[in-house]
Protein backbone atom coordinates (compact mmCIF):
# COMPACT_ATOMS: atom_id res chain seq x y z
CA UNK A 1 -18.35 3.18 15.61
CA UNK A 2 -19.54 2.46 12.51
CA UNK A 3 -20.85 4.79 9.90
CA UNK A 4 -24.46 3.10 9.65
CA UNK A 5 -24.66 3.04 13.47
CA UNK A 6 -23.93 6.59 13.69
CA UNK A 7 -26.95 7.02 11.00
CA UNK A 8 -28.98 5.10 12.80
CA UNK A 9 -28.04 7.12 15.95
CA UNK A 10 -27.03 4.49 17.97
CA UNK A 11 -23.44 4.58 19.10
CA UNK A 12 -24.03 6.08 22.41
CA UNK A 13 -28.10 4.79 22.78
CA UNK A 14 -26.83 1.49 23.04
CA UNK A 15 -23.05 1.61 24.30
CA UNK A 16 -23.83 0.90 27.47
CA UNK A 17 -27.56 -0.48 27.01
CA UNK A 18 -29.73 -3.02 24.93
CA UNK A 19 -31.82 -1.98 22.46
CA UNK A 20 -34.70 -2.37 24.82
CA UNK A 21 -37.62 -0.43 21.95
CA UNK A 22 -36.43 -3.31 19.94
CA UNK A 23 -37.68 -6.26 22.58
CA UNK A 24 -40.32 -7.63 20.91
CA UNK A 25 -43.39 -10.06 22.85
CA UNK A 26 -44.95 -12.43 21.21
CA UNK A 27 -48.93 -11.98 20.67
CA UNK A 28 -50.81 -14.58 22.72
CA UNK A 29 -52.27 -17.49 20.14
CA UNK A 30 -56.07 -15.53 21.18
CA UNK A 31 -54.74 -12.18 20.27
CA UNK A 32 -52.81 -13.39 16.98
CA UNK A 33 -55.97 -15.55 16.33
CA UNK A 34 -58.30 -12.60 16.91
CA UNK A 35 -56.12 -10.06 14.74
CA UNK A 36 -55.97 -12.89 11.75
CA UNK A 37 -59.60 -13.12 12.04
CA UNK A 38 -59.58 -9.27 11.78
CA UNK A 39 -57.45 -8.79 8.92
CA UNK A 40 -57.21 -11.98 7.18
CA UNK A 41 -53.82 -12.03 7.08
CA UNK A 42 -52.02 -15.11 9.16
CA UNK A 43 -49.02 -13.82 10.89
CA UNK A 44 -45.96 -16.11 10.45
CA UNK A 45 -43.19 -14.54 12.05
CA UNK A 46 -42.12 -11.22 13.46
CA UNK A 47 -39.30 -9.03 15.42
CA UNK A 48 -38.63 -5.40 15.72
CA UNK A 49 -35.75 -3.37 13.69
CA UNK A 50 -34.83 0.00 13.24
CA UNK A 51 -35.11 0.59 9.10
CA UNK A 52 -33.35 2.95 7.21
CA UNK A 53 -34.70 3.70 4.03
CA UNK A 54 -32.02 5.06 1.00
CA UNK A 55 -34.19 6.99 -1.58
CA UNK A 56 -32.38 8.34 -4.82
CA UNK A 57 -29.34 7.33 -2.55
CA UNK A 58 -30.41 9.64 -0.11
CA UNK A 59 -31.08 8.08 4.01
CA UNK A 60 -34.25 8.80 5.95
CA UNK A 61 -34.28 7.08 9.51
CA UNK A 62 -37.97 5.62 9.71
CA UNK A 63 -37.57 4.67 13.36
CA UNK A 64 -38.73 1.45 14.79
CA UNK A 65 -40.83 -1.08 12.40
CA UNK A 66 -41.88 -4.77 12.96
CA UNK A 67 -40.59 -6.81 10.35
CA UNK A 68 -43.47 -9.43 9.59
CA UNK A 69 -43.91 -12.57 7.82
CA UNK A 70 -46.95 -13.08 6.58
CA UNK A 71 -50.37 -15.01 4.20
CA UNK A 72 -52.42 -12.59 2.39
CA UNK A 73 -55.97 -13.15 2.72
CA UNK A 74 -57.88 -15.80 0.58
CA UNK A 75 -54.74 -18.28 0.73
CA UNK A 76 -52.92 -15.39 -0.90
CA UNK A 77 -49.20 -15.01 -1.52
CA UNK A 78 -46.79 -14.78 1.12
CA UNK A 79 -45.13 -11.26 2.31
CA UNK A 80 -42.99 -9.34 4.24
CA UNK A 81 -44.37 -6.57 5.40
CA UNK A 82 -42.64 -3.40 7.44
CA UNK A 83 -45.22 -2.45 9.76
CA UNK A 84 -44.50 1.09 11.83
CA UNK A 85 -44.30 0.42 15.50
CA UNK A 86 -46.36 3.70 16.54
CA UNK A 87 -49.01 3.70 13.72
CA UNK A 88 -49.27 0.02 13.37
CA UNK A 89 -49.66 0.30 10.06
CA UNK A 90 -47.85 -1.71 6.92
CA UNK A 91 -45.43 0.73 5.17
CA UNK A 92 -43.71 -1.18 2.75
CA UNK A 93 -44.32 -4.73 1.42
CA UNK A 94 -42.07 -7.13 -0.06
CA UNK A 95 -42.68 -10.28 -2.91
CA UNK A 96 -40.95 -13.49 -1.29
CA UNK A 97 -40.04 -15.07 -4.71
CA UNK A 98 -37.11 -17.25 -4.68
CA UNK A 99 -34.95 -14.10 -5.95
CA UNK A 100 -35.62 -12.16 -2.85
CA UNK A 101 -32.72 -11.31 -0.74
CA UNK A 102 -31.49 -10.22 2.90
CA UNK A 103 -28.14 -9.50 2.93
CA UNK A 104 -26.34 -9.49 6.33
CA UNK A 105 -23.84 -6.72 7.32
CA UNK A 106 -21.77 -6.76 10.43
CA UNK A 107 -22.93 -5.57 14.13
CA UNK A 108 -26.68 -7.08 13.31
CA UNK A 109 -27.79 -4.86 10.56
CA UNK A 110 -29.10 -6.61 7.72
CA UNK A 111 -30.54 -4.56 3.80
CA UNK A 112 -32.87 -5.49 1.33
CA UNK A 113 -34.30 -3.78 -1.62
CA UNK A 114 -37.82 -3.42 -3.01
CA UNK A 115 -39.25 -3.55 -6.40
CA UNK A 116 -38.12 -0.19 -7.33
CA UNK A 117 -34.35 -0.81 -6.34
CA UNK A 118 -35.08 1.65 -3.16
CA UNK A 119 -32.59 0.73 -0.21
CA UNK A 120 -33.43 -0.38 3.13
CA UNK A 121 -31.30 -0.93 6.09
CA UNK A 122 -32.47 -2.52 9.34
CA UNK A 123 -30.88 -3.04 12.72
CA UNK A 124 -31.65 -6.22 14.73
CA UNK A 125 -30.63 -4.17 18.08
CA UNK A 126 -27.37 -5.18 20.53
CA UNK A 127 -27.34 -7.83 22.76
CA UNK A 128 -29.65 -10.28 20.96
CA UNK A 129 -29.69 -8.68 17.78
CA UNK A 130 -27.95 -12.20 16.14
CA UNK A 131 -29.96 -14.34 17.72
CA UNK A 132 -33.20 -12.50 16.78
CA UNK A 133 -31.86 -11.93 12.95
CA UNK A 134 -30.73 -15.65 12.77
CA UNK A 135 -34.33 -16.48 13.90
CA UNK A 136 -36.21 -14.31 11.20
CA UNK A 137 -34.09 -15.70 8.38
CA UNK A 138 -34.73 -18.93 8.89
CA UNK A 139 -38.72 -18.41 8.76
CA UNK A 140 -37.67 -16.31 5.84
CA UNK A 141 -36.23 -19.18 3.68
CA UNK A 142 -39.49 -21.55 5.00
CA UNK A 143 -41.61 -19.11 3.73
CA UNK A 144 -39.87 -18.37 0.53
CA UNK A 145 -40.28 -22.03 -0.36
CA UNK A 146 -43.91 -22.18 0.54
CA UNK A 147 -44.27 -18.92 -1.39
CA UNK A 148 -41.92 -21.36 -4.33
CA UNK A 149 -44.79 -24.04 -3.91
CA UNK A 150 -47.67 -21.89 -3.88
CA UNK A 151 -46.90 -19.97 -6.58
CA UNK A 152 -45.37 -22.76 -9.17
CA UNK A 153 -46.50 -26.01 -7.36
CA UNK A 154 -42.31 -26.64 -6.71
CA UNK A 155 -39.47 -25.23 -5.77
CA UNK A 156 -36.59 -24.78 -8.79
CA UNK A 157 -34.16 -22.73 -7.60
CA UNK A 158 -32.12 -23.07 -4.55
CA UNK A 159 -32.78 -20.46 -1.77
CA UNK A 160 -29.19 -19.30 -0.17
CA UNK A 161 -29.82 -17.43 3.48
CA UNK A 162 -27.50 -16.41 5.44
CA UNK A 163 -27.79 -16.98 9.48
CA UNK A 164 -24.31 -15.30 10.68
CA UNK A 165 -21.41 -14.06 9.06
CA UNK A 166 -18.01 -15.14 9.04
CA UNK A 167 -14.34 -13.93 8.82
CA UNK A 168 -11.73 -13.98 6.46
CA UNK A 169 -12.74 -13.98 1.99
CA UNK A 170 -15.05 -15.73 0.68
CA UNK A 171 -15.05 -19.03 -0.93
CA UNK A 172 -15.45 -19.65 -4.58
CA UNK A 173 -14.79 -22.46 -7.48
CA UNK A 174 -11.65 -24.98 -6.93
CA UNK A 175 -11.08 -23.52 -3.20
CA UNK A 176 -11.12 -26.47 -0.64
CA UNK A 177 -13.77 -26.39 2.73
CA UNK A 178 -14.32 -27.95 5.33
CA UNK A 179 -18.00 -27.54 6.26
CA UNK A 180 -20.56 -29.63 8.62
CA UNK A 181 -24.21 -29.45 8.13
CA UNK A 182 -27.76 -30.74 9.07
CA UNK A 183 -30.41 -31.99 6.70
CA UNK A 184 -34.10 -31.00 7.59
CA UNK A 185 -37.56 -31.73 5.74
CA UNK A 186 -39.58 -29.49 5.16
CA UNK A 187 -43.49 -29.98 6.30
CA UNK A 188 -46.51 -28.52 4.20
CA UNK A 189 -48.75 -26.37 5.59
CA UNK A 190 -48.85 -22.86 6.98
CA UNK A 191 -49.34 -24.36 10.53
CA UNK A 192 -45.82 -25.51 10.16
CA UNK A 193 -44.44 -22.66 9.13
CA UNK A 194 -45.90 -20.73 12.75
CA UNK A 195 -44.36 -23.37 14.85
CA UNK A 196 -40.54 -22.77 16.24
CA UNK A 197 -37.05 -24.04 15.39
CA UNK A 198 -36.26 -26.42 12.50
CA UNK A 199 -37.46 -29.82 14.28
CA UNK A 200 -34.65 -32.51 14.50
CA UNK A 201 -32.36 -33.23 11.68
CA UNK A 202 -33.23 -36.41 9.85
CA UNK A 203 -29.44 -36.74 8.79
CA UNK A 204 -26.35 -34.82 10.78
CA UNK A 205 -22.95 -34.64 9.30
CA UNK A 206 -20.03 -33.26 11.30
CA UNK A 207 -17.14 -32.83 9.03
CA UNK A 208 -17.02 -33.12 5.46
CA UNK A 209 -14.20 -32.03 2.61
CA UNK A 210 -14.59 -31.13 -0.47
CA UNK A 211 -13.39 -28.78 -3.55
CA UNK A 212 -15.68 -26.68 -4.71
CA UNK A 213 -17.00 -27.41 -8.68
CA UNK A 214 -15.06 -30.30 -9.02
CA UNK A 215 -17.54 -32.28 -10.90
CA UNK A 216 -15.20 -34.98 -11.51
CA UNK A 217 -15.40 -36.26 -7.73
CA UNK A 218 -18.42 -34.47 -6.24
CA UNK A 219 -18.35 -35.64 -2.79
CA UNK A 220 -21.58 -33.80 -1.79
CA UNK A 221 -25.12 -32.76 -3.50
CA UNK A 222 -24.84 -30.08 -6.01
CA UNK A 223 -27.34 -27.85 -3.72
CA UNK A 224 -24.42 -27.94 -1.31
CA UNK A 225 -21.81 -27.19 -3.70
CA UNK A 226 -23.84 -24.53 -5.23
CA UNK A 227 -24.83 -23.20 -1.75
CA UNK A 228 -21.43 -22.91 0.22
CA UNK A 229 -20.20 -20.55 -2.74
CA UNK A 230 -19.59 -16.95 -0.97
CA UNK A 231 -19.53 -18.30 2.46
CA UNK A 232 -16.72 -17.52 4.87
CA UNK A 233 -15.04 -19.07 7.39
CA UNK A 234 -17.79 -19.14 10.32
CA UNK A 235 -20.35 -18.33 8.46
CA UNK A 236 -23.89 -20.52 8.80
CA UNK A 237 -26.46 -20.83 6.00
CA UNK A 238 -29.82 -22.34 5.75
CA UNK A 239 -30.39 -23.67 2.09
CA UNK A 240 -33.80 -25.20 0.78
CA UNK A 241 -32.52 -27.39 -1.97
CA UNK A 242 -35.46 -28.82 -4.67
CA UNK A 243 -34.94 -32.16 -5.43
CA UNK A 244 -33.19 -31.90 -8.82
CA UNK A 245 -29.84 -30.09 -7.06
CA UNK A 246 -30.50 -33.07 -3.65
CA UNK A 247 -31.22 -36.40 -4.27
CA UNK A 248 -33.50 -36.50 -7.45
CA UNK A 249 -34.93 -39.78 -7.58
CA UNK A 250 -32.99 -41.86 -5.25
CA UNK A 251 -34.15 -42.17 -1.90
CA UNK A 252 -32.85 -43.92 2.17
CA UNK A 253 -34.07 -44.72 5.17
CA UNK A 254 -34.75 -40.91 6.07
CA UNK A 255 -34.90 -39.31 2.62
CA UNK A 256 -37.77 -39.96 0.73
CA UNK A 257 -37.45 -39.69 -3.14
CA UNK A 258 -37.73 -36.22 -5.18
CA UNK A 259 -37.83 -34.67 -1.49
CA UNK A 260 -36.41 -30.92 -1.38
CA UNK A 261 -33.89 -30.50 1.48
CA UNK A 262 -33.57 -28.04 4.31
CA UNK A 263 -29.97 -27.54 4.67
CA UNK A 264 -28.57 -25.56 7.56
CA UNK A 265 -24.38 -25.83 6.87
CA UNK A 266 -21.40 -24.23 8.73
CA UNK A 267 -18.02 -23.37 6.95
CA UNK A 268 -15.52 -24.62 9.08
CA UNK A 269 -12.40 -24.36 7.19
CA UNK A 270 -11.45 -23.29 4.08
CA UNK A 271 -8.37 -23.66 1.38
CA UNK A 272 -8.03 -21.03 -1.32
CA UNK A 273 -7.09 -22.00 -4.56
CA UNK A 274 -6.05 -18.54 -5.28
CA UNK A 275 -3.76 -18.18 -2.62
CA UNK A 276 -2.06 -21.73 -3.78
CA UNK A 277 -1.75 -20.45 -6.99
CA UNK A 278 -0.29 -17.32 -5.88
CA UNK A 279 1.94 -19.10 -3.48
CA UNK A 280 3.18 -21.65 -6.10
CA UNK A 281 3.48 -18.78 -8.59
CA UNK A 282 5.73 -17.19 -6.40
CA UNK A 283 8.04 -20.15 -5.74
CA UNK A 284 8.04 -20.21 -9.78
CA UNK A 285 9.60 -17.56 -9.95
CA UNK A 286 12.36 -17.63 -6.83
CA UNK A 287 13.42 -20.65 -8.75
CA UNK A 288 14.02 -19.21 -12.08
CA UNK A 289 15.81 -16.54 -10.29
CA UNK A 290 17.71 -18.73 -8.61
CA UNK A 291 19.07 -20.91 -12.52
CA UNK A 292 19.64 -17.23 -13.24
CA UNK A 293 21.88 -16.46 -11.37
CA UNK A 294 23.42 -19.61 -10.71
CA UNK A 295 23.93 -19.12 -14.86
């Protein structure tokens, strides 16, 4: 067991079991009208998680929270909010900027910091907990580039989320992948952003090769390059690429021009350049021992 699950007091609660206090029902489109109405806020997206929170590097359990996606009042800015499960109140809220990020950890536990650097830790639960953490980062990235668009009128800066982890180290500049990957548009409009699953992919790509930073022969758009970097073998990301790192000015039949991308990519395969070098390093020197001693 691991040592955040035995933190989290979960090794034997859900050996056997699902996380059942984690199974989370989606309000009716009355209620979740009726509470926006209420509070102004427009609900995006939500799930349940048990948080951890690491003060001064110190762990408090904080039990069960809903982890929320949501519009501030008045065509405010879009937040995440940690709302306690018993009190239904917020507890901690969090800036969606571009910067903002959710790093996954293995057996569907996820961290994230706030503004003061504080540590928090939140499991997604056991037998769905992928599927329901793969779900809330995708609405995560949507909303970070409405957040992008509200905020600045554009997105600049790729957003990098992960969806699931993979095996095996990650990749990095010169190593050679093997990745496939979907393009999406993005639509405007918070309505958009409450509806389901990325809609249909206007362009679908199955295998593709390519070395990473080798600007001499870029074989894909530099959002991709940029994106895969850190990735493992396995591992799925959803990118939102601005235009500037997709297609800039040029447009296609499904593409319009200056359009930013929704990328969702899978690392199939990967080459180390490291390991080459290591390898041929090594072979270096059995030669050179070898003239030696035939010398």
């Amino acid at each position: 067991p691991s040592k955040l699950g035995k933190l989290f007091d979960m090794d034997d609660q859900y050996s056997t079991k699902g996380n059942t206090s984690l199974s989370y029902s989606a309000p009716t489109k009355k209620k979740q009208q009726q509470d926006e109405q209420k509070t102004g806020m427009q609900m995006l997206h939500a799930c349940y998680a048990v948080i951890v929170l690491y003060k001064n590097g110190t762990p408090t359990n904080l039990g069960n929270h809903m982890i929320s996606l949501v519009r501030l009042p008045n065509d405010g800015p879009f937040r995440m909010l940690l709302i306690n499960a018993q009190s239904k109140k917020p507890v901690a809220q969090f800036a969606l900027t571009a910067s903002f990020k959710i790093t996954l950890l293995p057996n569907n536990y996820a961290q994230f910091f706030d503004s003061q650097n504080n540590r928090f830790a939140a499991y997604f639960g056991k037998e769905k907990g992928e599927e329901v953490r793969a779900a809330f980062m995708t609405k995560l990235a949507q909303v970070q580039y409405a957040e992008a668009v509200r905020a600045e009128g554009q997105l600049k800066d790729l957003i990098i989320v992960d969806l699931t982890l993979g095996t095996d180290n990650p990749v990095e500049q010169n190593d050679l992948v093997n990745i496939s990957y979907e393009i999406h548009l993005p639509a405007a409009g918070v309505e958009y952003l409450k509806g389901g699953p990325l809609v249909s992919p206007v362009a679908a790509v199955p295998k593709k090769k390519f070395k990473i930073g080798d600007t001499r022969e870029l074989k894909v758009i530099l959002g991709l390059d940029k994106g895969v970097r850190g990735m493992s073998k396995g591992g799925k990301r959803l990118l939102v690429v601005p235009p500037a790192l997709a297609y800039g000015d040029r447009e296609s039949a499904t593409i319009p021009k200056n359009a930013t991308l929704l990328v969702k990519v899978t690392l199939n395969k990967c080459k180390h350049a490291a390991a080459g070098a290591t390898k041929a390093s090594s072979q270096q020197q059995q030669q050179q021992q070898q003239r030696q001693v035939a010398s």
